[in-house]
C-alpha atoms as a PDB file:
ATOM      1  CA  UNK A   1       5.603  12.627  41.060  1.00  0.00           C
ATOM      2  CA  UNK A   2       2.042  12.743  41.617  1.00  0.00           C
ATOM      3  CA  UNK A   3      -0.151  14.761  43.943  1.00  0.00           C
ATOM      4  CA  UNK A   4      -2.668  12.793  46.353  1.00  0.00           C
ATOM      5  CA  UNK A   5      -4.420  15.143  48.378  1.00  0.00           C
ATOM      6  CA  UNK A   6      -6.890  15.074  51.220  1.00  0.00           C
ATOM      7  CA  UNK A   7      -9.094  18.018  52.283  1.00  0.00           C
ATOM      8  CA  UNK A   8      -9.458  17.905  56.060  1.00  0.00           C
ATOM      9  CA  UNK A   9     -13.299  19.280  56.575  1.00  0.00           C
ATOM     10  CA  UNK A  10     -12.314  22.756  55.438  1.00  0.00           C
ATOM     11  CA  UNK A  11     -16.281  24.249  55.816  1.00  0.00           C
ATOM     12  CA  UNK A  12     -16.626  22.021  58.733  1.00  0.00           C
ATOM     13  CA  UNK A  13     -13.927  23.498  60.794  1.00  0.00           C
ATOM     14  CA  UNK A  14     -14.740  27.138  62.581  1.00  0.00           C
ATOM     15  CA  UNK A  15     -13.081  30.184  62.000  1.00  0.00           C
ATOM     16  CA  UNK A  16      -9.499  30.418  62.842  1.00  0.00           C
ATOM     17  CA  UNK A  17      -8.819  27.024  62.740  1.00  0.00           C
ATOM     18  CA  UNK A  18      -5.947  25.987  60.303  1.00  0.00           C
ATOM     19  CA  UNK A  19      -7.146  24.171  56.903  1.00  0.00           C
ATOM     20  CA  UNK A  20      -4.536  21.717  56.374  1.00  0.00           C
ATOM     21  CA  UNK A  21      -4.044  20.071  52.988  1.00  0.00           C
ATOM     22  CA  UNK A  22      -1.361  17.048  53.244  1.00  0.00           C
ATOM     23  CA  UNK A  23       0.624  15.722  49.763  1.00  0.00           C
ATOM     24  CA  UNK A  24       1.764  12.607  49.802  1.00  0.00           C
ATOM     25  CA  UNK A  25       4.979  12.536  47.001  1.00  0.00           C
ATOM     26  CA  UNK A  26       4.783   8.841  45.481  1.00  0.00           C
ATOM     27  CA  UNK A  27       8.082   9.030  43.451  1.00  0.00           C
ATOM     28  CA  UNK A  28      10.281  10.541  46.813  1.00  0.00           C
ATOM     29  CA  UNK A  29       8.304   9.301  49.345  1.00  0.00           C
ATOM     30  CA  UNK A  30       8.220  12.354  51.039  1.00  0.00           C
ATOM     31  CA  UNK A  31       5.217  14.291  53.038  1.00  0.00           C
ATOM     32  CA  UNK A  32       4.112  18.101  52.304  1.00  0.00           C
ATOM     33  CA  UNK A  33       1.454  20.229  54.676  1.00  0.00           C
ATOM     34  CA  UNK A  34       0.675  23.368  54.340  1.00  0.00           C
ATOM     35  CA  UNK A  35      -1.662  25.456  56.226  1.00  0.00           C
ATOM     36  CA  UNK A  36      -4.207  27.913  56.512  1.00  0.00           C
ATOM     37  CA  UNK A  37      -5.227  29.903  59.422  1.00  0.00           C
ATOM     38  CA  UNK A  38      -8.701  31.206  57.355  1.00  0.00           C
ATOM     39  CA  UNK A  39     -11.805  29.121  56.528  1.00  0.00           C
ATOM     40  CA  UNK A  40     -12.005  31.689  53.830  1.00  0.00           C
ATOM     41  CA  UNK A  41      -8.709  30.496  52.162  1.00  0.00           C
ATOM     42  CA  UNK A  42      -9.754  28.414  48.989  1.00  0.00           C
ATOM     43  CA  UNK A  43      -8.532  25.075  48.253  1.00  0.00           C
ATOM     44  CA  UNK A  44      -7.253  26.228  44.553  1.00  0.00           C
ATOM     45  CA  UNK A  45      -4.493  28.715  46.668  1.00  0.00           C
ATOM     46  CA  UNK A  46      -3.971  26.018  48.701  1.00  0.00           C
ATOM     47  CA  UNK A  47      -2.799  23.294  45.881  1.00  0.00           C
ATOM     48  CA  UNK A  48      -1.140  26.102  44.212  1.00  0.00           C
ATOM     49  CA  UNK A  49       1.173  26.706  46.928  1.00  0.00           C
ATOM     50  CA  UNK A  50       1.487  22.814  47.413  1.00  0.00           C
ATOM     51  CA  UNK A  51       2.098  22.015  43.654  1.00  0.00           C
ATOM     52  CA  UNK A  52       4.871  25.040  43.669  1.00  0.00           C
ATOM     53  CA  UNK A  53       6.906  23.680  46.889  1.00  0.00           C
ATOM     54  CA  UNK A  54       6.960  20.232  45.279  1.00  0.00           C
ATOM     55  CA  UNK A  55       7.946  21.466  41.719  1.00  0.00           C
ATOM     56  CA  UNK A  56      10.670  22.867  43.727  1.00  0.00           C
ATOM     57  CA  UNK A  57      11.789  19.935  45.269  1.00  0.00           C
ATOM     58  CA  UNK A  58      11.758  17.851  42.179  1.00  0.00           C
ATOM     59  CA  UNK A  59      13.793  20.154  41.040  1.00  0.00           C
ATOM     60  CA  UNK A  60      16.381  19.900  43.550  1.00  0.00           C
ATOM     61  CA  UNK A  61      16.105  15.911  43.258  1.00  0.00           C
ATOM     62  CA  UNK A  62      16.960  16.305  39.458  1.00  0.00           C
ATOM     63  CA  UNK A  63      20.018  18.276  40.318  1.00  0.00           C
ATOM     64  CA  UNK A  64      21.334  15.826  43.087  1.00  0.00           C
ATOM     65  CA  UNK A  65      20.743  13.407  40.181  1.00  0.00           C
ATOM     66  CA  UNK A  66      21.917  15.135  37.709  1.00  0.00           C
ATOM     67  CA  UNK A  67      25.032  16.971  38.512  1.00  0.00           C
ATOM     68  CA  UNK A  68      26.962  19.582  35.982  1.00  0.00           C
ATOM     69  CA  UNK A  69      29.619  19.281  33.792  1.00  0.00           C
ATOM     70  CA  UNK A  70      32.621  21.295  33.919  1.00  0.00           C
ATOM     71  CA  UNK A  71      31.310  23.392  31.210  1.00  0.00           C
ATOM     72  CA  UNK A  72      27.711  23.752  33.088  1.00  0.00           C
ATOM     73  CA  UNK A  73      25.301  21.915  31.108  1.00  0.00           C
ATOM     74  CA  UNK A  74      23.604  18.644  32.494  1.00  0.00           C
ATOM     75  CA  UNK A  75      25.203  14.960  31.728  1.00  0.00           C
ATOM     76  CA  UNK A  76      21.456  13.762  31.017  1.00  0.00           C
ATOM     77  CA  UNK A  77      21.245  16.251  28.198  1.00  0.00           C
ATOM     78  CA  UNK A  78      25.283  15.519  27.127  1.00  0.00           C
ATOM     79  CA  UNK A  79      24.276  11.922  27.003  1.00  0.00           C
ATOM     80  CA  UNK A  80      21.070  12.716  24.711  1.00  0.00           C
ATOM     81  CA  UNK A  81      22.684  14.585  22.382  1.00  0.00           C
ATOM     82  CA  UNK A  82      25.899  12.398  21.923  1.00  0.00           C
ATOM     83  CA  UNK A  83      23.747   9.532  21.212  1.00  0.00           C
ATOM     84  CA  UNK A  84      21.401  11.402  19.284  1.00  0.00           C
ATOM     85  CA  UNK A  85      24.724  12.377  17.169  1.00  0.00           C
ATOM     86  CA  UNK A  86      25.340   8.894  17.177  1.00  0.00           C
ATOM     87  CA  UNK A  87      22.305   7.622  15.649  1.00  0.00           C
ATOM     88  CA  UNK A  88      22.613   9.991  12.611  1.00  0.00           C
ATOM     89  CA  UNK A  89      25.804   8.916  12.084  1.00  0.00           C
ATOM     90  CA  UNK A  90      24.445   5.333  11.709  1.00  0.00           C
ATOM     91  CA  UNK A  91      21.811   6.243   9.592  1.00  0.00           C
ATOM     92  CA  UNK A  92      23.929   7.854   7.401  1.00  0.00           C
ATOM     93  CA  UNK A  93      26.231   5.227   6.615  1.00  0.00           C
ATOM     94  CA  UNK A  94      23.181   3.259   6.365  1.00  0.00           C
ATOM     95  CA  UNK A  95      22.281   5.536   3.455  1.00  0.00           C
ATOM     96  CA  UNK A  96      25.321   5.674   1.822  1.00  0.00           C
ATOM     97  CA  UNK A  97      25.647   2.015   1.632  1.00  0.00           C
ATOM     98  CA  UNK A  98      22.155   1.918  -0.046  1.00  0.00           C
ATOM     99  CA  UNK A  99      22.893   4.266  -2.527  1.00  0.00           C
ATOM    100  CA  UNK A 100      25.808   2.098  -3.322  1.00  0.00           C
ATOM    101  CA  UNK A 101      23.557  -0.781  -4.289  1.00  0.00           C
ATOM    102  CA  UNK A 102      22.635  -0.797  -8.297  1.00  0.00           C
ATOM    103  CA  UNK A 103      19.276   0.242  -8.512  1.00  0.00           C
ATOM    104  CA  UNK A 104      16.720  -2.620  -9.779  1.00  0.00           C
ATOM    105  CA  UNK A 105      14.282  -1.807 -12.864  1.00  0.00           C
ATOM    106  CA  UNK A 106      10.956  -3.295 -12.001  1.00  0.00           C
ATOM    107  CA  UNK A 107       8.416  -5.259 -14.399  1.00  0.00           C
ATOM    108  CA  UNK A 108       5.475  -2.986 -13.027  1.00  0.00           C
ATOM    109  CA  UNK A 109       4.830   0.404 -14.247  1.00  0.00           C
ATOM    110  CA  UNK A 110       7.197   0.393 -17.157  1.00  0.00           C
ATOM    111  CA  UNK A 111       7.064   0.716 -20.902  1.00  0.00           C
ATOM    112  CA  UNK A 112       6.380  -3.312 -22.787  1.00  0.00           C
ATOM    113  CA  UNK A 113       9.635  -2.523 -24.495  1.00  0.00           C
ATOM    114  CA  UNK A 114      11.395  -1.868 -21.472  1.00  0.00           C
ATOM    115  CA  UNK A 115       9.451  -5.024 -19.665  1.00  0.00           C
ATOM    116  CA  UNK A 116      10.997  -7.048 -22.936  1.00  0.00           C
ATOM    117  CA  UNK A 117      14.606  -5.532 -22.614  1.00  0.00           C
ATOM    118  CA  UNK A 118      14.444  -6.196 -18.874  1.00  0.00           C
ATOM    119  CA  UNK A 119      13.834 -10.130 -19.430  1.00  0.00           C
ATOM    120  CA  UNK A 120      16.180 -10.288 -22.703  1.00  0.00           C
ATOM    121  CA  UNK A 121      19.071 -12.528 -20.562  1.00  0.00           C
ATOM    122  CA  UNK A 122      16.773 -13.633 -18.156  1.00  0.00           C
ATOM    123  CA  UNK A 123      14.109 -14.819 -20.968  1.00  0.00           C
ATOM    124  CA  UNK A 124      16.172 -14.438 -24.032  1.00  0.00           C
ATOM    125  CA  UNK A 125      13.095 -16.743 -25.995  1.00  0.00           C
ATOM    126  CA  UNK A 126      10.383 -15.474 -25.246  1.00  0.00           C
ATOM    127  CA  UNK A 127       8.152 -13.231 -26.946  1.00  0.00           C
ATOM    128  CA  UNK A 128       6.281 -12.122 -24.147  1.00  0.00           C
ATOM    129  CA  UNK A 129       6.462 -10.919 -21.287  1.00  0.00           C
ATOM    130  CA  UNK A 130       7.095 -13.737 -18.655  1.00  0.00           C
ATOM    131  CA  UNK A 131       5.449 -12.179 -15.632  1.00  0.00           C
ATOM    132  CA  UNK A 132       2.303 -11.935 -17.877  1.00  0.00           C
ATOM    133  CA  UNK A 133       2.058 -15.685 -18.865  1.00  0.00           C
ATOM    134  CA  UNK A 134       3.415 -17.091 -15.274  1.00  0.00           C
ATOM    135  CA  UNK A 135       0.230 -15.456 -13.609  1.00  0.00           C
ATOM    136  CA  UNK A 136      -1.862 -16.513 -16.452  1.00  0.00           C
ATOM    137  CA  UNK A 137      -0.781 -19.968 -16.071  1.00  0.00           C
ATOM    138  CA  UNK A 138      -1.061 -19.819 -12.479  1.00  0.00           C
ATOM    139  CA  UNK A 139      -4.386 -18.625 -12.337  1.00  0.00           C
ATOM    140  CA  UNK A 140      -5.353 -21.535 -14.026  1.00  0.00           C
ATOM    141  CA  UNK A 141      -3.190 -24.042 -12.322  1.00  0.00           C
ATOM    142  CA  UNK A 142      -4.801 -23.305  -8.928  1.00  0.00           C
ATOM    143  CA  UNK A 143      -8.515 -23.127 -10.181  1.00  0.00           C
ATOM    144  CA  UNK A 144      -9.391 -20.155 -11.865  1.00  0.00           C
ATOM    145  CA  UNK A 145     -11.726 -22.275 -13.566  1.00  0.00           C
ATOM    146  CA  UNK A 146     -14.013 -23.209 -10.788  1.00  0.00           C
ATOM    147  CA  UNK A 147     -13.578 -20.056  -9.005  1.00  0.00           C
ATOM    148  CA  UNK A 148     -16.726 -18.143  -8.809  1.00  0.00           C
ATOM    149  CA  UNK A 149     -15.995 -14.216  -9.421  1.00  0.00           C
ATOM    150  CA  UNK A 150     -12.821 -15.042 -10.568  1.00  0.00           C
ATOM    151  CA  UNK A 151     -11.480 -11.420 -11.624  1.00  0.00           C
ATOM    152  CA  UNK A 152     -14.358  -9.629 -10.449  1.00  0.00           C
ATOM    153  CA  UNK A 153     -13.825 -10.560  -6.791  1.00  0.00           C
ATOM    154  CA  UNK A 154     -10.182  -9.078  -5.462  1.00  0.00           C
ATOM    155  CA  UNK A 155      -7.379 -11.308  -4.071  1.00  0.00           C
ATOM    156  CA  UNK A 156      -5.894 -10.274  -0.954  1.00  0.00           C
ATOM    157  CA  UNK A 157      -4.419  -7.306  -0.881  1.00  0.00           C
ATOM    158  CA  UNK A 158      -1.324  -8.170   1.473  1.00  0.00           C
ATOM    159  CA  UNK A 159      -1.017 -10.996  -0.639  1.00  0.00           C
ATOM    160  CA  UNK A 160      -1.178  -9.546  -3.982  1.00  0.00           C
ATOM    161  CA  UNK A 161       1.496  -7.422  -2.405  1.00  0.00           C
ATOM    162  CA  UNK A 162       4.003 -10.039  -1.176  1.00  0.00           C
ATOM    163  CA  UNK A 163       3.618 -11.518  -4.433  1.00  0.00           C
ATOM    164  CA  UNK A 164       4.398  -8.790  -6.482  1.00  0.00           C
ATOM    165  CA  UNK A 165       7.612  -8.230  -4.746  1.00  0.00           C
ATOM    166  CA  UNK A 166       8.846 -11.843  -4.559  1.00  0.00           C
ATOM    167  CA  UNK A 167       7.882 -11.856  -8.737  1.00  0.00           C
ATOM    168  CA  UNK A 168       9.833  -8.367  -9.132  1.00  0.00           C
ATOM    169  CA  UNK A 169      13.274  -9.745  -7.063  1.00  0.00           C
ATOM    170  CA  UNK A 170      12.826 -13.349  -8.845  1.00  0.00           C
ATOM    171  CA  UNK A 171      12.274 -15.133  -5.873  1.00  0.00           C
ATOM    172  CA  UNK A 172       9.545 -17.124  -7.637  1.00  0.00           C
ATOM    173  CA  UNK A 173      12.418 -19.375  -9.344  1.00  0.00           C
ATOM    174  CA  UNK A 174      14.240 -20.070  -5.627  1.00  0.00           C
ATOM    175  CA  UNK A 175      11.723 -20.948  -4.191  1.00  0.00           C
ATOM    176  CA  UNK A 176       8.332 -22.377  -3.932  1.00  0.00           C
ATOM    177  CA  UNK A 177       5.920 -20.138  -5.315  1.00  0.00           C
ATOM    178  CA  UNK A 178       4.181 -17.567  -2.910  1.00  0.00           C
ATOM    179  CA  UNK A 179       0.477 -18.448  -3.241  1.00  0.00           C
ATOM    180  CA  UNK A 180      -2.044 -21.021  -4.031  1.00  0.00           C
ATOM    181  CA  UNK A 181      -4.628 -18.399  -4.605  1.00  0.00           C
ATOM    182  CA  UNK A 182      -5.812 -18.229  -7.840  1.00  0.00           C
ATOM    183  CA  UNK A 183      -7.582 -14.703  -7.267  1.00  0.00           C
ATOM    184  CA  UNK A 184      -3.817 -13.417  -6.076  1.00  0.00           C
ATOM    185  CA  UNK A 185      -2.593 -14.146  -9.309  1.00  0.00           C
ATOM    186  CA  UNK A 186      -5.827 -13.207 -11.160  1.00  0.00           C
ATOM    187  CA  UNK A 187      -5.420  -9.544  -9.218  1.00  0.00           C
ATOM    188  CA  UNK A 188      -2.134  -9.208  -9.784  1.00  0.00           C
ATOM    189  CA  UNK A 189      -2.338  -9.977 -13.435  1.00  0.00           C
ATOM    190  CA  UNK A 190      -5.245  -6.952 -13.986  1.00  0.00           C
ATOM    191  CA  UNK A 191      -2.380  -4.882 -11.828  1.00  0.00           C
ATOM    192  CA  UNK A 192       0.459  -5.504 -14.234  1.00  0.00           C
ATOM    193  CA  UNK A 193      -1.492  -4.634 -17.148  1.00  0.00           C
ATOM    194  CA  UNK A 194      -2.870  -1.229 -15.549  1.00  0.00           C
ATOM    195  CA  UNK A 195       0.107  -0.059 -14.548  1.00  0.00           C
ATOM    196  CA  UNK A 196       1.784  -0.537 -18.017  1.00  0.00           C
ATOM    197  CA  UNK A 197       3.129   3.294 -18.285  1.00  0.00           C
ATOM    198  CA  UNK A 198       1.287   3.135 -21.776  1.00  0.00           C
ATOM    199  CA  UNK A 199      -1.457   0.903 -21.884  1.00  0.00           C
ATOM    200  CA  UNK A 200      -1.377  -2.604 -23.884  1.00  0.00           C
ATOM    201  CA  UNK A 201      -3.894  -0.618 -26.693  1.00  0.00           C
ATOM    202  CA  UNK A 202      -2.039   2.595 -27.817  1.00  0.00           C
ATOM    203  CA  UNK A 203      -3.602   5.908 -27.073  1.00  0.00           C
ATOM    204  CA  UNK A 204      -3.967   6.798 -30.537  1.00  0.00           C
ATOM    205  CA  UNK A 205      -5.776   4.097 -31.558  1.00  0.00           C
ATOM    206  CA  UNK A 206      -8.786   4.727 -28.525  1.00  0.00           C
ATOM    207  CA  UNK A 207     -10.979   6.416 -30.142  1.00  0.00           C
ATOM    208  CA  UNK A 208     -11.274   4.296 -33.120  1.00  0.00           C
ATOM    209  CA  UNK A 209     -12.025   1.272 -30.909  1.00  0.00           C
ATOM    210  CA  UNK A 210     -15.091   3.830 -29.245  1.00  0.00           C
ATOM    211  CA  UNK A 211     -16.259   4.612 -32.292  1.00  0.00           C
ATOM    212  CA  UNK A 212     -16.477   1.114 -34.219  1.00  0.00           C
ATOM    213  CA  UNK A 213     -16.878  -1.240 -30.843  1.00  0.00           C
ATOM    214  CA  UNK A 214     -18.905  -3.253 -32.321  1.00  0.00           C
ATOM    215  CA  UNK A 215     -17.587  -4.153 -35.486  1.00  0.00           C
ATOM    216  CA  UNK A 216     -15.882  -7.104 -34.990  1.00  0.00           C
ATOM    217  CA  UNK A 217     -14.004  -7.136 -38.422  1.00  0.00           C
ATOM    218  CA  UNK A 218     -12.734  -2.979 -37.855  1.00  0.00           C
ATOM    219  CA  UNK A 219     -12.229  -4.400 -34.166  1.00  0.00           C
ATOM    220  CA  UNK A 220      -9.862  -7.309 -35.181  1.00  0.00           C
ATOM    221  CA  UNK A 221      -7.401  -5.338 -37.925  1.00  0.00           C
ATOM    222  CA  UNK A 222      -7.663  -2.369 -34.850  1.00  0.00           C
ATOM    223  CA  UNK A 223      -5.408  -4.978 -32.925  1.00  0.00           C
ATOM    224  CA  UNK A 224      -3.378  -6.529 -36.133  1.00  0.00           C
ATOM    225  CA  UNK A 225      -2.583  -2.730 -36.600  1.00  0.00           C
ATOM    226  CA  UNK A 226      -0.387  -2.329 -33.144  1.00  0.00           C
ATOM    227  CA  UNK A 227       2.779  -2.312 -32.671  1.00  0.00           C
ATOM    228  CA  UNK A 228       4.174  -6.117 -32.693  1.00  0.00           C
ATOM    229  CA  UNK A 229       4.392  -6.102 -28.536  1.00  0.00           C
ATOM    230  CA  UNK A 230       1.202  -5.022 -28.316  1.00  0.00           C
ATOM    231  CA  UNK A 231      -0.039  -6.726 -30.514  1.00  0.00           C
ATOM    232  CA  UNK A 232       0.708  -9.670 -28.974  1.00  0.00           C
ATOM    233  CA  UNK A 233       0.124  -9.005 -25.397  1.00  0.00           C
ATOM    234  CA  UNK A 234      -3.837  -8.224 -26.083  1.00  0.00           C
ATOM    235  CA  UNK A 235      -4.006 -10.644 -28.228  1.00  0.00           C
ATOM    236  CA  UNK A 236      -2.753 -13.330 -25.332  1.00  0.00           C
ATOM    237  CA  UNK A 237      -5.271 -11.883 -22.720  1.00  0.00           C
ATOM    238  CA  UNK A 238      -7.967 -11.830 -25.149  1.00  0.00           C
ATOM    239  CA  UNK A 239      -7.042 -15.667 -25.801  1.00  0.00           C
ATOM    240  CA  UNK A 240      -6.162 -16.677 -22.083  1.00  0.00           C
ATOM    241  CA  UNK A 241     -10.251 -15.049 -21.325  1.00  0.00           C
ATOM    242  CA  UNK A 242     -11.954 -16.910 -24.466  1.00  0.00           C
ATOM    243  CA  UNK A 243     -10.895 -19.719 -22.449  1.00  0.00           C
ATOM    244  CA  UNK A 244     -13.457 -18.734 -19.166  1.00  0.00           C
ATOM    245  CA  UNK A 245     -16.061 -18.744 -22.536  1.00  0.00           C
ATOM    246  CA  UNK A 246     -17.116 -22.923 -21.733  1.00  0.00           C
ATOM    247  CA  UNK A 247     -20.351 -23.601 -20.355  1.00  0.00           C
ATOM    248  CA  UNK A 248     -19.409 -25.394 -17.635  1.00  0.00           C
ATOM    249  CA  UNK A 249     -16.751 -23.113 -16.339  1.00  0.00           C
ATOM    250  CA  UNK A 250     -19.331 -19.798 -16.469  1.00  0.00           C
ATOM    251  CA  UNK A 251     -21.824 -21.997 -14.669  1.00  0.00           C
ATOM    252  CA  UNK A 252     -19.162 -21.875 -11.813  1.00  0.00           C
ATOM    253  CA  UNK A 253     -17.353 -18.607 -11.998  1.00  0.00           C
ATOM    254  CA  UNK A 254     -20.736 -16.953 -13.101  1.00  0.00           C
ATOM    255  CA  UNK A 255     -18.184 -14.895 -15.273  1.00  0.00           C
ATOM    256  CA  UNK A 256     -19.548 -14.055 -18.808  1.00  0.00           C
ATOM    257  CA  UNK A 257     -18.268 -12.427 -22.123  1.00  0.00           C
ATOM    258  CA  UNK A 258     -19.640  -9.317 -20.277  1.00  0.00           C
ATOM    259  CA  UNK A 259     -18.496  -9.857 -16.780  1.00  0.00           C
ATOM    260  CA  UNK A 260     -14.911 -10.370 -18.085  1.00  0.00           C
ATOM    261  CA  UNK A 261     -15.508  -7.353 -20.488  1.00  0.00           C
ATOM    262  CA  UNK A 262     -15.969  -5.049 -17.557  1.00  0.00           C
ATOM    263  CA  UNK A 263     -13.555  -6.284 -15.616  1.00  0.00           C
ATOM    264  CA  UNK A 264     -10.605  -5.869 -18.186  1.00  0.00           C
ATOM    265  CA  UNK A 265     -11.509  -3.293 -20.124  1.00  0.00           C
ATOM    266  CA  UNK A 266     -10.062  -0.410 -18.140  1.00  0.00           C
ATOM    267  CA  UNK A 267      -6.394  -2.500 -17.987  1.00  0.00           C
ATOM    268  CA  UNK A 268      -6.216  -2.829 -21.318  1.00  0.00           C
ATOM    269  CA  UNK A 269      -8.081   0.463 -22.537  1.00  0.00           C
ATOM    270  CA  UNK A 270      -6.714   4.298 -20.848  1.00  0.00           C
ATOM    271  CA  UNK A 271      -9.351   6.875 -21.568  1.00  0.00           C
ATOM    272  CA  UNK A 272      -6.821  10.259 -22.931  1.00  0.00           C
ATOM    273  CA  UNK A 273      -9.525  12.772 -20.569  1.00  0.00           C
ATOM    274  CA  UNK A 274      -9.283  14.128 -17.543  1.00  0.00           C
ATOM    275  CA  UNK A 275     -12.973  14.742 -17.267  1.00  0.00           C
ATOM    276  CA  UNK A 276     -14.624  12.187 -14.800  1.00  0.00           C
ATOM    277  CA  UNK A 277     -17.805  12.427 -16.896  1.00  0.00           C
ATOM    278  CA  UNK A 278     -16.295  11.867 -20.275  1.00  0.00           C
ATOM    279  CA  UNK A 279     -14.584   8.938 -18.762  1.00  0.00           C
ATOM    280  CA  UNK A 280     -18.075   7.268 -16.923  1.00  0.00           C
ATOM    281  CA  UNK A 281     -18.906   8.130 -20.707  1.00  0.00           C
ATOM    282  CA  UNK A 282     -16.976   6.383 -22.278  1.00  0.00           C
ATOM    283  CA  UNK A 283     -16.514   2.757 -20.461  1.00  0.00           C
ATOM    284  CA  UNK A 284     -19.243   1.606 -21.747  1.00  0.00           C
ATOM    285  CA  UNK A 285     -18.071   2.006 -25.168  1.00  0.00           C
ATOM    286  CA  UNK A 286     -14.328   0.750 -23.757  1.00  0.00           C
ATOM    287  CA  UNK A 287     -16.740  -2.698 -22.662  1.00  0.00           C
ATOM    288  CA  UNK A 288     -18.358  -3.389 -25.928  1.00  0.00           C
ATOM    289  CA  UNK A 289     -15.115  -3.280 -27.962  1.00  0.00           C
ATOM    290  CA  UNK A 290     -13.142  -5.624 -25.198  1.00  0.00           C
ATOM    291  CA  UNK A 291     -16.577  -7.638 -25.496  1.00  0.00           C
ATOM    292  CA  UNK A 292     -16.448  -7.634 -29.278  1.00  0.00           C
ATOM    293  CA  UNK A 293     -12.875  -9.418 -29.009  1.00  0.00           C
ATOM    294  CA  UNK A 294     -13.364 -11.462 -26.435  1.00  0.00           C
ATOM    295  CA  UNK A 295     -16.429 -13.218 -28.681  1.00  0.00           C
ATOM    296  CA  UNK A 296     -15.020 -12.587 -32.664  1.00  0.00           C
ATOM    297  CA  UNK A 297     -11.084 -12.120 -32.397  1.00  0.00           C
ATOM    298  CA  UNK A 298      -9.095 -14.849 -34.101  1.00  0.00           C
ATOM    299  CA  UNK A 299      -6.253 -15.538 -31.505  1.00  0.00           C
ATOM    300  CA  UNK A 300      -5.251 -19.891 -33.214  1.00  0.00           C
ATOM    301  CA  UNK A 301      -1.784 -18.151 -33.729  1.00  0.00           C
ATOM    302  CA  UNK A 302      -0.961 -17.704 -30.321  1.00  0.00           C
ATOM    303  CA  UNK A 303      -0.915 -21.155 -29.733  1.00  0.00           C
ATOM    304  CA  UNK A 304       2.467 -22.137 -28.049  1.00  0.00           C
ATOM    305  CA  UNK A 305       3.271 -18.538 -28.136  1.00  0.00           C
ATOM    306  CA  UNK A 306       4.953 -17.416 -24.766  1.00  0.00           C
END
């Protein structure tokens, strides 16, 4: 219901003659007057008093419309609240069935030795993990090479997404594979190893890596010195990034030693502090050491590792 009013020349009128203000009721269809005998009446009183004998016959139209129940309340509201009650019920069931369904470890944010024990029957040959070497392989496979800011520049993010799902419910082997997008897999690849719920270099080995980053020699039995998983998983990105090292491919993905340095160093090293400033600190340091391996560590034994 809406109010459309008209004014008839109230100041224009002289005294004594009857201000009338007419409402025109869209939803009913119905006409309202009322009037004044005074010039001095104001027009506020006046849509008051019209707005007040219209509220009152909307309400009488709901109440035609919506007639009582034998126990007094209104069948609109009856209706609401049984199919309110009805909906919850759904939704519950819906619930219950869910929490029926085994729950699903995923290969992102966990443990290596729980990413390994995950893929034993899956992957019962393989001494790393498989989601780490399928987006190495496939960030290579579609270009990675010839990429320019490969790394450094983000895939998409809706993308990376999707793809990180399909990977986690095995889609991947159903299926064709979700992308062509060699930064996808490059992004995704940096995500897995961040979200490692302890990082690929152990936390009690960090500072030793700050404080000798640049001895290549200390820097190379730092990494023989993990624990075998480890070991092996920094030992493959280090190898899979000595291969962006050619001439020809840093000519196109302008991505040196340093470039790729920066880029990884935070997924591979976790600075222990809570202090923003220590941490700023310290990344430099965290550079040089990924640096030093990514130009002096030995990696020939990973060849035809997976």
């Amino acid at each position: 219901m809406k109010l459309t009013g008209v004014l008839r020349n109230i100041n224009a009128r002289p005294t004594g003659t009857p201000t009338i203000l007419t409402t025109h009721d869209e939803e009913g269809g119905d006409h309202y007057t009322v009037r004044r005998s005074s010039r001095s009446a104001s027009v506020s009183t006046a849509r008051l008093a019209v707005r007040r004998h219209m509220s009152a016959s909307k309400q009488s139209l709901v109440s035609e419309r919506s007639p009582e129940r034998s126990d007094g309340s209104p069948w609109i509201r009856k209706f609401s609240l049984r199919r309110s009650l009805r909906n919850r019920s759904k939704s519950h069931e819906n619930l219950s069935s869910k929490e029926q369904l085994p729950f699903k470890k995923s290969m992102f944010g966990a443990t290596l030795e729980e990413v390994m024990e995950l893929q034993k029957e899956s992957h019962p040959n393989h001494y790393l993990p498989w989601v780490l070497t399928l987006l190495a392989d496939k960030v290579i496979l579609f270009g990675g090479y010839s990429t320019e800011g490969i790394f450094r520049v983000p895939g998409d993010i809706d993308k990376v997404c999707s793809l990180k799902v399909a990977l986690d419910n095995g889609e991947h082997t159903t299926s064709e594979f979700p992308t062509s997008d060699a930064p996808v897999c490059a992004s995704l690849l940096k995500e897995w190893l961040r979200e490692l719920y302890d990082p690929a270099i152990c936390h009690d080995t960090y500072q030793k890596c700050l404080d000798n980053c640049e001895n290549a020699t200390f820097c190379s039995t730092i990494v023989s010195e993990l624990p075998d998983i480890n070991r092996l998983v920094v030992t493959f990105v280090i190898k899979f990034l000595q291969g962006f090292l050619a001439e020809e491919t840093v000519k196109k993905t302008k991505m040196t030693a340093d470039n790729l340095a920066m880029v990884f160093a935070p997924n591979l090293l976790r600075c222990p502090s809570t202090d923003l400033q220590v941490a700023m600190d310290n990344s430099k340091w965290e550079m040089t050491f990924v640096r030093t391996l990514i130009n002096h560590l030995d990696t020939s034994y990973m060849d035809g590792v997976v």
